[in-house]
Protein backbone atom coordinates (compact mmCIF):
# COMPACT_ATOMS: atom_id res chain seq x y z
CA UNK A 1 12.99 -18.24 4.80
CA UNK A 2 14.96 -20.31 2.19
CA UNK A 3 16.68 -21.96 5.13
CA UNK A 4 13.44 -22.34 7.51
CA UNK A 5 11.92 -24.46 4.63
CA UNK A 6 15.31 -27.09 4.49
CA UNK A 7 17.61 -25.51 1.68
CA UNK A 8 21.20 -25.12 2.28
CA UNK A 9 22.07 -21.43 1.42
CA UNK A 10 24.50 -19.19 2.02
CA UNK A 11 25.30 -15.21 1.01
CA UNK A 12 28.35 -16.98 -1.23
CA UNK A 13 25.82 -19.41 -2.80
CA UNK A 14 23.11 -16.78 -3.29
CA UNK A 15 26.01 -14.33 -5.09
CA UNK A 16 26.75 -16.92 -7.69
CA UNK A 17 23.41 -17.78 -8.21
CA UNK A 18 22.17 -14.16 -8.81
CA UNK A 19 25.30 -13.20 -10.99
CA UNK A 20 24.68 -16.24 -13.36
CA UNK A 21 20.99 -15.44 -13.39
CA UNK A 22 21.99 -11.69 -13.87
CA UNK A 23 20.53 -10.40 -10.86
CA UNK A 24 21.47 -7.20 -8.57
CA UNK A 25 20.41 -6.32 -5.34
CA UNK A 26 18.09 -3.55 -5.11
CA UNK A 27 18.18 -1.68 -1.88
CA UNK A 28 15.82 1.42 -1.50
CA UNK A 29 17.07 4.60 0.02
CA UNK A 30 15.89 6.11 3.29
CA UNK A 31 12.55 8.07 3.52
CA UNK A 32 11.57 11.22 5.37
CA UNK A 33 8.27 10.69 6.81
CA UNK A 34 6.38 13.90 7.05
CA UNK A 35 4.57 14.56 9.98
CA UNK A 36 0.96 15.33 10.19
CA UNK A 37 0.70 19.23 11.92
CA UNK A 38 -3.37 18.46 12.44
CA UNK A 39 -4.41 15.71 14.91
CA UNK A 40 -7.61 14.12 14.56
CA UNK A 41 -9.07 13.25 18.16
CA UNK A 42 -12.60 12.74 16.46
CA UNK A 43 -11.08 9.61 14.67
CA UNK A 44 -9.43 7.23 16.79
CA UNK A 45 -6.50 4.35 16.14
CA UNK A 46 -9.43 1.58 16.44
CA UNK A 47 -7.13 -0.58 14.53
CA UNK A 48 -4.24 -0.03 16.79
CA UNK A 49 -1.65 -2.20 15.16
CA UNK A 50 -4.18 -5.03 15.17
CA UNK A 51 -2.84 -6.08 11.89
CA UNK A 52 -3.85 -10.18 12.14
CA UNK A 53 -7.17 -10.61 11.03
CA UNK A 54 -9.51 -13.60 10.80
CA UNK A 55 -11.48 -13.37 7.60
CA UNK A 56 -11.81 -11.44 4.89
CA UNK A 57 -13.37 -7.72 4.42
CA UNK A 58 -13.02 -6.98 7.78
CA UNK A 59 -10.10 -4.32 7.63
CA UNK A 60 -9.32 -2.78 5.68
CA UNK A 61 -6.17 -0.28 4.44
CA UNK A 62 -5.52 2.25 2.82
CA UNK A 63 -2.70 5.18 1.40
CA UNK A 64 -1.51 7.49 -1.30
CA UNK A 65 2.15 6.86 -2.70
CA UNK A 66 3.66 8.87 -5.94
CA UNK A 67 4.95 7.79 -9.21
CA UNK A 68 7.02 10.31 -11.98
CA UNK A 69 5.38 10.67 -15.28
CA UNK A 70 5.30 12.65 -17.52
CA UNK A 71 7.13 15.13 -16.28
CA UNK A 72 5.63 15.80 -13.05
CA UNK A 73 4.45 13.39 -10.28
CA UNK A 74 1.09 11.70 -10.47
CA UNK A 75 -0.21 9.95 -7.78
CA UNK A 76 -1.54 6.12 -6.95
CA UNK A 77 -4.00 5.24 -4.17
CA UNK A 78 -4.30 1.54 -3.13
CA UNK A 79 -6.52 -0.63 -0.77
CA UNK A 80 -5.80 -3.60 1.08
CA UNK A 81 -7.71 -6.45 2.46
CA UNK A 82 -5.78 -6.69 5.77
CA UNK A 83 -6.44 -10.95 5.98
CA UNK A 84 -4.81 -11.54 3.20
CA UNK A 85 -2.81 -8.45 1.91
CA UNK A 86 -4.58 -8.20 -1.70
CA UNK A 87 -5.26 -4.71 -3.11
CA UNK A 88 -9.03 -4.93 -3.60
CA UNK A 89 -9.36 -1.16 -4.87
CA UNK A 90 -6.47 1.40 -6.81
CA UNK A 91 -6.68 4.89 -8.53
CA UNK A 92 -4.38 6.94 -10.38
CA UNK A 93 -4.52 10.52 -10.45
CA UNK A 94 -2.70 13.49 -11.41
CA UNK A 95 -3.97 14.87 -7.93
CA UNK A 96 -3.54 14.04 -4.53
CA UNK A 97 -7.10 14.58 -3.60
CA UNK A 98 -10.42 13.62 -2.24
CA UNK A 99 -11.18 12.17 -5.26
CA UNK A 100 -8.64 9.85 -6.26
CA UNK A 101 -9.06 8.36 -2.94
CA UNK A 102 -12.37 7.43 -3.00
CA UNK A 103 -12.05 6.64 -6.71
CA UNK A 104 -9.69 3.39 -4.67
CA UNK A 105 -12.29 3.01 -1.98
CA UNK A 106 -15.20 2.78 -4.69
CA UNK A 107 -13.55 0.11 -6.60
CA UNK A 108 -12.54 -2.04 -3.88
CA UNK A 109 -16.32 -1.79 -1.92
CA UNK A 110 -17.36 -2.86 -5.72
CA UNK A 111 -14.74 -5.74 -6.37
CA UNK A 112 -15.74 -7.29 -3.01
CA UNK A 113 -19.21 -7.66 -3.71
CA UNK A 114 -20.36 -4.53 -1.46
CA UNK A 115 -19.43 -5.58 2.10
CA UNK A 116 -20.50 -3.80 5.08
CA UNK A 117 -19.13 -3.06 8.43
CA UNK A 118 -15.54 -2.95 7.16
CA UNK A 119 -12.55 -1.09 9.56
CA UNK A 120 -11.13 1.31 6.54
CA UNK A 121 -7.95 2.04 8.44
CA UNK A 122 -5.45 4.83 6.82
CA UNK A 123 -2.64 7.34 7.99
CA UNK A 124 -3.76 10.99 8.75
CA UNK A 125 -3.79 12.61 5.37
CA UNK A 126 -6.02 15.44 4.67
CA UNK A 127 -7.96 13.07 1.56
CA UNK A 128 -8.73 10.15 4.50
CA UNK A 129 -10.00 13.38 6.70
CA UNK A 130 -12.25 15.15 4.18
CA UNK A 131 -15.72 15.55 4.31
CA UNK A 132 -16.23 13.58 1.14
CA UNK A 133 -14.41 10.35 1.91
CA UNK A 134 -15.96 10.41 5.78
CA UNK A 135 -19.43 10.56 3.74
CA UNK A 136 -18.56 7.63 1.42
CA UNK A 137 -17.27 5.08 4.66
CA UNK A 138 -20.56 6.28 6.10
CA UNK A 139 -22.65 5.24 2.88
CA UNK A 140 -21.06 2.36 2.84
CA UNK A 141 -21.50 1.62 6.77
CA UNK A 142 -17.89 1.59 7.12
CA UNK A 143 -15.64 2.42 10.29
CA UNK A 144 -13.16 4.81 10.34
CA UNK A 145 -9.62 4.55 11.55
CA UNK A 146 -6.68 6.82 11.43
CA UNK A 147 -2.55 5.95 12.59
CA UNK A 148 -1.42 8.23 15.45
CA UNK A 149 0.32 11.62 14.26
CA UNK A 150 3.27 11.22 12.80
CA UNK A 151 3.57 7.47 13.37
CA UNK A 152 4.12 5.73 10.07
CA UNK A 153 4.12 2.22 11.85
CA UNK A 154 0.60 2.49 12.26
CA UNK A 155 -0.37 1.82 8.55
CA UNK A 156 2.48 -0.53 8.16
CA UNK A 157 1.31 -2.72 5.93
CA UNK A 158 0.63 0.17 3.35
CA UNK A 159 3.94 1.14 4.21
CA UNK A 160 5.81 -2.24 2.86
CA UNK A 161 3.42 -2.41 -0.08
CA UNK A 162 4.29 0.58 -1.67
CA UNK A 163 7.76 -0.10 -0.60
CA UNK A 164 7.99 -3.06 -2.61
CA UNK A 165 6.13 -1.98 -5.74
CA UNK A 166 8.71 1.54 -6.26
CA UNK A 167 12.26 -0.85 -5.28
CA UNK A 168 11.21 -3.60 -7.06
CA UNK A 169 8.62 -3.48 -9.66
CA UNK A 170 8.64 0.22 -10.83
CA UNK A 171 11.48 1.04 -12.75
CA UNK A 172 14.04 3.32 -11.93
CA UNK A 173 14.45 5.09 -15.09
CA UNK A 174 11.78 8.13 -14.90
CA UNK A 175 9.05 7.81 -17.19
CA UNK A 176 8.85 10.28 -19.77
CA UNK A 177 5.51 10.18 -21.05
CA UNK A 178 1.85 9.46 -18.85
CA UNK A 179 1.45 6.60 -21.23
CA UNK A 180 4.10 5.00 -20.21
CA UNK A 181 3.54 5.01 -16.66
CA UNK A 182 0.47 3.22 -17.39
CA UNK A 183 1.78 0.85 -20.16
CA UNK A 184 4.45 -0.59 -17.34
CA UNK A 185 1.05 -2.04 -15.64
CA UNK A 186 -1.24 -3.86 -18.54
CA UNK A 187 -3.72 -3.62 -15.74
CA UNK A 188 -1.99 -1.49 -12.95
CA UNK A 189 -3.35 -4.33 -10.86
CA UNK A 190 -0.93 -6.71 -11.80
CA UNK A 191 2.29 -4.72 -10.37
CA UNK A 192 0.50 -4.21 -7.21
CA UNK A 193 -0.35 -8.15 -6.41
CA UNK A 194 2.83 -9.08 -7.42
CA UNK A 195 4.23 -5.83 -4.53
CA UNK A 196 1.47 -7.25 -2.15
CA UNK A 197 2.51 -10.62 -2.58
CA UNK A 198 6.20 -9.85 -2.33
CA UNK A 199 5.72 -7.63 0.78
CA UNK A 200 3.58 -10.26 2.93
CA UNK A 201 6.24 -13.26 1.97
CA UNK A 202 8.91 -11.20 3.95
CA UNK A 203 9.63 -11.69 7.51
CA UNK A 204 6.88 -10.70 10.09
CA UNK A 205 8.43 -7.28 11.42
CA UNK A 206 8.82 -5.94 15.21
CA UNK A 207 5.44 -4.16 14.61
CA UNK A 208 3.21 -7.31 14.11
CA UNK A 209 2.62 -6.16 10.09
């Protein structure tokens, strides 16, 4: 990218740079996907990897990732505008249910000034499937959208988001206390932009994202 936009750089030039600025490279480990056991014919893939879109609140995104606090895991749901990658909607929950994941959906259809007709797109977890959430996209005259089973590329935007905000803006020490988890984001907001903005700078991948 640096090059593409007329600097001269180099790995040599980037290691000195990044040792006087006190900088390490942070390289997250490999991840297990889990695959879904349940398919879901009566929701189709009506994104289908269409992740270019024209205008704003017209798709989008959504997924659960975890975060350790307190000495368990807690759990943070996030929702992207696909046009421009921006979380419009989060929640934070000490369960991986229903509720935190509407909780998300709620606050982004209220940030965005109550749009209608929105693609919610989202991977095939039993939250996205329940009869709660299905009953909040249809209040809100939303259309539904699940990834393939198994197939993590199909929500790969959610993917790099929450790839970026646990190698690079979470720390890696675990946090000992709840409050702490939420004192790293003043307004959890913040850490996800900056993850959002970091994730949609990189490269275009293979899979369109």
């Amino acid at each position: 990218m640096m090059k593409e936009a007329g600097m001269q750089i180099g790995r040599f030039k980037v290691r000195k740079l990044m040792r006087e600025m006190n900088l390490i490279s942070k390289q997250p480990g490999s991840h297990a996907y889990k695959k879904a056991t349940v398919k879901r014919p009566d929701i189709p893939n009506v994104l289908d990897r269409g992740f270019r879109v024209a205008s704003p609140d017209k798709v989008w995104c959504g997924d659960i990732t975890y975060v350790w606090a307190e000495g368990r895991w807690h759990y943070l749901a996030a929702v992207i505008d696909l046009y421009a990658r921006r979380v419009v909607g989060w929640g934070f929950s000490a369960k991986p249910d229903a509720d935190l994941v509407i909780k998300a959906l709620d606050m982004a259809y209220e940030q965005r000034g109550r749009p209608q007709n929105v693609l919610f797109h989202s991977d095939q977890g039993s939250q996205y499937g329940s009869r709660s959430f299905r009953q909040r996209l249809w209040r809100y005259r939303f259309t539904q959208s699940m990834s393939r089973c198994g197939n993590c590329h199909d929500n790969a935007p959610m993917e790099r988001l929450f790839r970026s905000l646990k190698t690079e803006w979470i720390p890696t020490v675990l946090h000992e206390r709840f409050a702490s988890a939420t004192g790293y984001w003043p307004v959890p907001d913040g850490a996800l932009q900056l993850a959002a903005t970091a994730s949609v700078q990189r490269r275009v991948s293979a899979c369109g994202c």
